[in-house]
N, C-alpha and C. Protein backbone atom coordinates (compact mmCIF):
# COMPACT_ATOMS: atom_id res chain seq x y z
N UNK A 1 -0.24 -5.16 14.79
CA UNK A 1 -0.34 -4.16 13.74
C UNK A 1 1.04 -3.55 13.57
N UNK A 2 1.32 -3.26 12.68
CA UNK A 2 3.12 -3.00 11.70
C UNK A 2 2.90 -2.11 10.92
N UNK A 3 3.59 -0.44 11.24
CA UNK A 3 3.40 0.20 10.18
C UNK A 3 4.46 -0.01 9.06
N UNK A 4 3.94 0.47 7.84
CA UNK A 4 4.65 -0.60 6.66
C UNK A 4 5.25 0.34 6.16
N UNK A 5 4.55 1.66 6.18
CA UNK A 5 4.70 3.21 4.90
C UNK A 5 4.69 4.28 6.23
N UNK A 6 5.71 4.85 6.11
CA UNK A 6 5.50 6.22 6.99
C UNK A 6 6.33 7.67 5.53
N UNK A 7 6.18 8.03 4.51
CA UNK A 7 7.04 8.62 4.11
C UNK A 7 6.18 9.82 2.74
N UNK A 8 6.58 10.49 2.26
CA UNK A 8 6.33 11.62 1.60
C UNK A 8 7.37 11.59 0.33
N UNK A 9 6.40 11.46 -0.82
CA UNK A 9 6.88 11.45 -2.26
C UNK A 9 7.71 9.79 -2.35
N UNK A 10 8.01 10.06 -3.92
CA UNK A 10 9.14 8.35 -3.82
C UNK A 10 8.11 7.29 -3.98
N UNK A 11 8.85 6.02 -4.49
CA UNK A 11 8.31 4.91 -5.03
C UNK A 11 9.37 4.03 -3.46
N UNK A 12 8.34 3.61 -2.99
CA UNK A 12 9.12 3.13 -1.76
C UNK A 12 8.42 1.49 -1.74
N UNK A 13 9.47 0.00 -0.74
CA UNK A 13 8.62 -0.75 -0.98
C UNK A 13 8.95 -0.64 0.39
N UNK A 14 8.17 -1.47 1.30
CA UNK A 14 8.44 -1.79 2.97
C UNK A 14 9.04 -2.76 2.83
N UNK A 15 9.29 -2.72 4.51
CA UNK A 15 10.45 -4.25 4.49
C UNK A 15 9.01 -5.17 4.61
N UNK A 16 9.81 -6.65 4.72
CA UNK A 16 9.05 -7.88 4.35
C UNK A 16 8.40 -8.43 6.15
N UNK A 17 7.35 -8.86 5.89
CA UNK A 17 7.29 -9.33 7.20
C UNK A 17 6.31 -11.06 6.84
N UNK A 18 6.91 -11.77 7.98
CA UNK A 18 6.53 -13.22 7.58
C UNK A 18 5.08 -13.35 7.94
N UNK A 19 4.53 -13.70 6.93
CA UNK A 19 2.53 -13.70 7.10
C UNK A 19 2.20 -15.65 7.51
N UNK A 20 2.90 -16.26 7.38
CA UNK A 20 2.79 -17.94 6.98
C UNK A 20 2.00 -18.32 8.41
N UNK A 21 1.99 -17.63 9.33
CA UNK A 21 1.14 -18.78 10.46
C UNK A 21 -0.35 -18.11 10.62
N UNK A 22 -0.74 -17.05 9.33
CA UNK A 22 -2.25 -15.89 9.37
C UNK A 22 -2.67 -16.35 8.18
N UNK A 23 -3.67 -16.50 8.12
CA UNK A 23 -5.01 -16.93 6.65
C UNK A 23 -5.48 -15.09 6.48
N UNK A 24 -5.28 -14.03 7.42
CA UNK A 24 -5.77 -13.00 6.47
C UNK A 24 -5.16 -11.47 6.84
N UNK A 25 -5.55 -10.49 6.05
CA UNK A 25 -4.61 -8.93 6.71
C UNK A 25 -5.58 -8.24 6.86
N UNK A 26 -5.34 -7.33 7.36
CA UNK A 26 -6.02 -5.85 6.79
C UNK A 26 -5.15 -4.80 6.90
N UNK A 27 -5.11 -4.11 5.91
CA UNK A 27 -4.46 -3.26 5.61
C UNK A 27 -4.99 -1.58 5.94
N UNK A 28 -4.42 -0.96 6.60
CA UNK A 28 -4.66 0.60 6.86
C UNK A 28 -4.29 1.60 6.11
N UNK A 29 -5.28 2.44 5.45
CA UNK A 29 -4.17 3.45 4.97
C UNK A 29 -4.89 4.96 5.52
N UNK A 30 -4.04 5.76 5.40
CA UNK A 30 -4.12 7.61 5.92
C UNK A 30 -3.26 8.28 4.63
N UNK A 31 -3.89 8.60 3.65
CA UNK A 31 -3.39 9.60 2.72
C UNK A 31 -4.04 10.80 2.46
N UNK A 32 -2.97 11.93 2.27
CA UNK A 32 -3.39 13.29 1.82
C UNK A 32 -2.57 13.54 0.62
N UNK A 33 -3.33 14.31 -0.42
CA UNK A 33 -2.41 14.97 -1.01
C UNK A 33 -2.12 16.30 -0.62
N UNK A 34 -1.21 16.94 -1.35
CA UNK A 34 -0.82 17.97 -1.23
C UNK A 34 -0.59 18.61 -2.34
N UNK A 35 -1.33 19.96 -2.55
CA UNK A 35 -1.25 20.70 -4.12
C UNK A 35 -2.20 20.30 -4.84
N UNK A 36 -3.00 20.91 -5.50
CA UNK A 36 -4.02 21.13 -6.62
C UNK A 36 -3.27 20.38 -8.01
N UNK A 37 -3.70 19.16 -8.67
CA UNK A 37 -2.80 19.08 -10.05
C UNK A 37 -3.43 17.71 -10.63
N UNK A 38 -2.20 17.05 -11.03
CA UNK A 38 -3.18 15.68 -11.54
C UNK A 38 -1.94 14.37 -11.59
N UNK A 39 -1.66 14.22 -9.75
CA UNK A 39 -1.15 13.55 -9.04
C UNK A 39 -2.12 12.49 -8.22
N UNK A 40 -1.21 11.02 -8.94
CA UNK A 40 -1.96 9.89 -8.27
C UNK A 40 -0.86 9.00 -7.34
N UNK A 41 -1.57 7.88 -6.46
CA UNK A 41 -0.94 7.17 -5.97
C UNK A 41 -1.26 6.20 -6.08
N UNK A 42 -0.74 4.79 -6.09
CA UNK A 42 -1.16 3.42 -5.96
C UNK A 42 -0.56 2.74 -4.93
N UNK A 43 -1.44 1.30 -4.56
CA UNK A 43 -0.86 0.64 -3.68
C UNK A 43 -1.20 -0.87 -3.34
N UNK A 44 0.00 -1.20 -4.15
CA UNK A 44 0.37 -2.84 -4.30
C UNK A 44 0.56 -3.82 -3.48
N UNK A 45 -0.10 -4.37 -2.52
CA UNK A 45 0.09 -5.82 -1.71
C UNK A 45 0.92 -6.56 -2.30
N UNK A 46 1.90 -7.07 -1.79
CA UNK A 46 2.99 -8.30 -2.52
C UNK A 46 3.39 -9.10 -1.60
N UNK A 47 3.09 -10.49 -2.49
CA UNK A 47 3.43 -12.09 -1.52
C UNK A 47 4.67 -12.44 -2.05
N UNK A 48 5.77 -12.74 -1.32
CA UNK A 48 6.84 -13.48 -1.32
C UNK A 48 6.94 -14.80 -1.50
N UNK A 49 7.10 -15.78 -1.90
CA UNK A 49 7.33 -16.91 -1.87
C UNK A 49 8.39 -17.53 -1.92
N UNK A 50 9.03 -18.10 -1.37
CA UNK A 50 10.62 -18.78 -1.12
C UNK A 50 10.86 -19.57 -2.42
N UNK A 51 10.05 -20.51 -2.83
CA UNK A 51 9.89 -21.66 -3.69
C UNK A 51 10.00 -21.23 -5.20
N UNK A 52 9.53 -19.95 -4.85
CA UNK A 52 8.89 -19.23 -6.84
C UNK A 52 9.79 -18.01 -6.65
N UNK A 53 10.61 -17.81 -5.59
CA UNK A 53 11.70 -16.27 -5.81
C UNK A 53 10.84 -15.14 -6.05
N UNK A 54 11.33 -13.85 -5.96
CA UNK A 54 10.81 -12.91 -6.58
C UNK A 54 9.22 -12.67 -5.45
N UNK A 55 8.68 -11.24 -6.07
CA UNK A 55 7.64 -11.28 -5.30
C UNK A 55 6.16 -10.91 -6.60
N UNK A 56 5.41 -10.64 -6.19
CA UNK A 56 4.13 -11.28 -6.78
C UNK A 56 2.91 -9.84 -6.15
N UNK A 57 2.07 -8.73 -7.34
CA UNK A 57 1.31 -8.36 -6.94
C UNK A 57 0.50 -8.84 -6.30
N UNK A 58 -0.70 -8.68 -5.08
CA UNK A 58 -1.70 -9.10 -4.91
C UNK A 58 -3.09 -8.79 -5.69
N UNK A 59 -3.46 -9.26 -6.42
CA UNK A 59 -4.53 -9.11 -7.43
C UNK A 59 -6.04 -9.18 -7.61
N UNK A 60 -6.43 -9.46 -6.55
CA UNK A 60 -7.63 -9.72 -5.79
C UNK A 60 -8.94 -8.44 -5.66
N UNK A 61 -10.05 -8.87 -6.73
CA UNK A 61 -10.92 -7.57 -6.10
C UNK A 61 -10.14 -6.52 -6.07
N UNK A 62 -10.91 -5.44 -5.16
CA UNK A 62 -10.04 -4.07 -4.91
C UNK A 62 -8.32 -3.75 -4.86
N UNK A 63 -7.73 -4.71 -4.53
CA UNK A 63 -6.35 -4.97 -4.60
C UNK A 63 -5.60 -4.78 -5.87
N UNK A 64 -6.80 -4.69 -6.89
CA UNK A 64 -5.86 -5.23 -8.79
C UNK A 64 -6.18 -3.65 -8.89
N UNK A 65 -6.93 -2.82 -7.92
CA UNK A 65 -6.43 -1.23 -9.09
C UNK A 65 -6.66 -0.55 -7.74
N UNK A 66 -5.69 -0.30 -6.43
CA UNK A 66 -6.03 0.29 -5.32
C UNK A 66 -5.29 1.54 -5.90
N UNK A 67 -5.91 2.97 -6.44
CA UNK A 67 -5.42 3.94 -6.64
C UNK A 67 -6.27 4.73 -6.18
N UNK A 68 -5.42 6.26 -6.17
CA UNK A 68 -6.11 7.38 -5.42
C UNK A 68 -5.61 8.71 -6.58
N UNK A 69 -6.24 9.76 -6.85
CA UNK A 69 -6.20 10.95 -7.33
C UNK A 69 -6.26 11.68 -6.13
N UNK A 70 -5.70 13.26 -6.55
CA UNK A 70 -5.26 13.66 -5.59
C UNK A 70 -6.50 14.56 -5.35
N UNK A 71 -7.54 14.67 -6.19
CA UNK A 71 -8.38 15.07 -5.64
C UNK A 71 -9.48 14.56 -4.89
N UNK A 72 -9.29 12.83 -4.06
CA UNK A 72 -10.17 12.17 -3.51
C UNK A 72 -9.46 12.38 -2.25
N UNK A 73 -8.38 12.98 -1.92
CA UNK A 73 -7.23 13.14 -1.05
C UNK A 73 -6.90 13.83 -0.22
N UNK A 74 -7.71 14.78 -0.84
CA UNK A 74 -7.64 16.59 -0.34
C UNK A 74 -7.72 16.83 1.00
N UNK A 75 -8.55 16.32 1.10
CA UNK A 75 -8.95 16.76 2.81
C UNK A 75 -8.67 15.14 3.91
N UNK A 76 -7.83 14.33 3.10
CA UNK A 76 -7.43 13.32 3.91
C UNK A 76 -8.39 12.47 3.87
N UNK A 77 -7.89 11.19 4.07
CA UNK A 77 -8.56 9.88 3.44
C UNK A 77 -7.83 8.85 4.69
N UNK A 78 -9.23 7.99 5.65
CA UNK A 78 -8.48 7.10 6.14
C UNK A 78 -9.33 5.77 5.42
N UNK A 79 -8.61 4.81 5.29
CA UNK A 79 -9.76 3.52 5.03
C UNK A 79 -8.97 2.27 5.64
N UNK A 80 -9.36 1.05 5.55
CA UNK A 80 -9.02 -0.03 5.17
C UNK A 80 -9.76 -0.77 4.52
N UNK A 81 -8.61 -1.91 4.68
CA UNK A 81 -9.13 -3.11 3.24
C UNK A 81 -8.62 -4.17 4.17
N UNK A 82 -9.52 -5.63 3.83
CA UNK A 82 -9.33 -6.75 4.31
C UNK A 82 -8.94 -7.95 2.85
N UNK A 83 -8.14 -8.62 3.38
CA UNK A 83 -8.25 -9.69 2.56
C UNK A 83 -7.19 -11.17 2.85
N UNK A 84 -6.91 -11.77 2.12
CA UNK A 84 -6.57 -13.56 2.25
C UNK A 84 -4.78 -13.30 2.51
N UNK A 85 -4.24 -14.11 3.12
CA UNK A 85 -2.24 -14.07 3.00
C UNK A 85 -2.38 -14.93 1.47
N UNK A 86 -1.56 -14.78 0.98
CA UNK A 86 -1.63 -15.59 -0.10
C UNK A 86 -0.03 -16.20 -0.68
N UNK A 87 1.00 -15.55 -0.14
CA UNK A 87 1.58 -16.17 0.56
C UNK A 87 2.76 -15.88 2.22
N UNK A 88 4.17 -16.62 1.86
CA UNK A 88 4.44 -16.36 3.05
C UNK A 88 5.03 -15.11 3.72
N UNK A 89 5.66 -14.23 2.89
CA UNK A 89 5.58 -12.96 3.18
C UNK A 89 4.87 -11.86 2.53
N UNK A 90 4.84 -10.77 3.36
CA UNK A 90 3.79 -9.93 2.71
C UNK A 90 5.31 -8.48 2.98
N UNK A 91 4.62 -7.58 1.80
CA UNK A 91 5.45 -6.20 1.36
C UNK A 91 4.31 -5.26 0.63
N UNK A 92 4.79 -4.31 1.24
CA UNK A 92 3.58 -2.86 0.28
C UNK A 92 4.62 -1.87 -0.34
N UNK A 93 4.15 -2.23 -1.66
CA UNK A 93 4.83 -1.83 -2.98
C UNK A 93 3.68 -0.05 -2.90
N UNK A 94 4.52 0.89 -2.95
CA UNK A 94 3.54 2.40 -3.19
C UNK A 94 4.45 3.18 -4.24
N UNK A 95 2.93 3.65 -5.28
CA UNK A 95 4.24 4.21 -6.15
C UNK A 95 3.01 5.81 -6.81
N UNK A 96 3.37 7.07 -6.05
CA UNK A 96 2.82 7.93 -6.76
C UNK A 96 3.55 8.69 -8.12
N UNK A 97 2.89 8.87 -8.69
CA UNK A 97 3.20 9.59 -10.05
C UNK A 97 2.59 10.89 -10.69
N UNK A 98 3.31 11.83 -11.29
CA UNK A 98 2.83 12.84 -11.07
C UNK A 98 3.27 14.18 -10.30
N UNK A 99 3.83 13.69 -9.49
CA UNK A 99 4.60 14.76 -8.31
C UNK A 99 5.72 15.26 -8.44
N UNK A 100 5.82 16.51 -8.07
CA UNK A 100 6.55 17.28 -7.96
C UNK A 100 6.66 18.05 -6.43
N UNK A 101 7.70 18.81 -6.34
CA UNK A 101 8.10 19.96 -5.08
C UNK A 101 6.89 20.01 -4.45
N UNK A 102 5.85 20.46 -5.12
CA UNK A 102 4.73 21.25 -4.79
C UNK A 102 3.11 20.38 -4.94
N UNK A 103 3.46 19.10 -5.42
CA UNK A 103 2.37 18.56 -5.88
C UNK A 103 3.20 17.11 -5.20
N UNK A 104 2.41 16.42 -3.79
CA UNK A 104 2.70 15.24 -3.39
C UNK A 104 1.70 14.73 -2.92
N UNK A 105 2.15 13.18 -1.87
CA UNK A 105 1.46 12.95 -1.07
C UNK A 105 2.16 12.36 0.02
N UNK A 106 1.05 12.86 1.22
CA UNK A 106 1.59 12.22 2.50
C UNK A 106 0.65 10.82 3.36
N UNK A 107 1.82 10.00 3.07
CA UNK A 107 1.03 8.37 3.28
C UNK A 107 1.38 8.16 4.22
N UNK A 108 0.64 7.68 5.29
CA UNK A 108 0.95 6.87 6.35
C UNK A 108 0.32 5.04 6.07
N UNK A 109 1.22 3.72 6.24
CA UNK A 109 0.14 2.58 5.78
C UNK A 109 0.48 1.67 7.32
N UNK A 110 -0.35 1.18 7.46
CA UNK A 110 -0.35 -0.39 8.93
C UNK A 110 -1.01 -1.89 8.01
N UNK A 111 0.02 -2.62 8.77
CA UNK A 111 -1.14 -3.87 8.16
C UNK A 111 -1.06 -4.71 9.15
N UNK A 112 -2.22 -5.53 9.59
CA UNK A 112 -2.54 -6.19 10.50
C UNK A 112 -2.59 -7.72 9.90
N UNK A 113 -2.59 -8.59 10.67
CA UNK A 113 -2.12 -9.87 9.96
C UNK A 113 -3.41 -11.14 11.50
N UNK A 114 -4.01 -11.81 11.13
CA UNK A 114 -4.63 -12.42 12.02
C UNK A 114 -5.35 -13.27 11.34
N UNK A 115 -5.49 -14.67 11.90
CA UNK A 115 -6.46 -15.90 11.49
C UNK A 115 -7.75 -15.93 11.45
């Protein structure tokens, strides 16, 4: 298990880590917001591929709209999500919007990687 996201406010991506010898992840997350308003967050799985450059949302089920309002947030939110490598590296793209000084969120993310 690899934490991916440790950080507060910002469009941040994690570094890359090589998924190619795992068929699946699961992904952890711990978010709060902070402040009363109409502040969201999202959070993008992305496969690397050497062959095709560039990297690639993960789009899958729950994966094609993993967002949060800040009022599902309030009092802190842990979950996970499981799903397929799809390819050989994996990166978590997080991007809240909305925020300000006084209006954020505090993300913590892990992702686990196993056959």
């Amino acid at each position: 298990q690899e934490q991916v996201y440790d950080g507060v406010n910002d469009r941040l991506l994690s570094k890359a880590w090589d998924s190619y010898s795992f068929r699946h992840f699961t992904l952890y997350l711990k978010i709060q917001s902070v402040g009363e308003g109409d502040h969201t967050i999202c959070f993008f799985p992305q496969w690397g591929i050497t062959t095709l450059g560039g990297w690639h949302d993960y789009a899958q089920g729950l994966f094609a709209a993993l967002c949060y309002e800040d009022v599902d947030t309030a009092d802190g939110l842990l979950q996970s999500f499981s799903g397929d490598c799809d390819g050989r590296f994996f990166r978590l793209r997080v991007i809240p919007t909305g925020i300000t000084e006084s209006l954020y969120f505090i993300v913590s993310a892990w992702v686990e990687f196993w056959s």
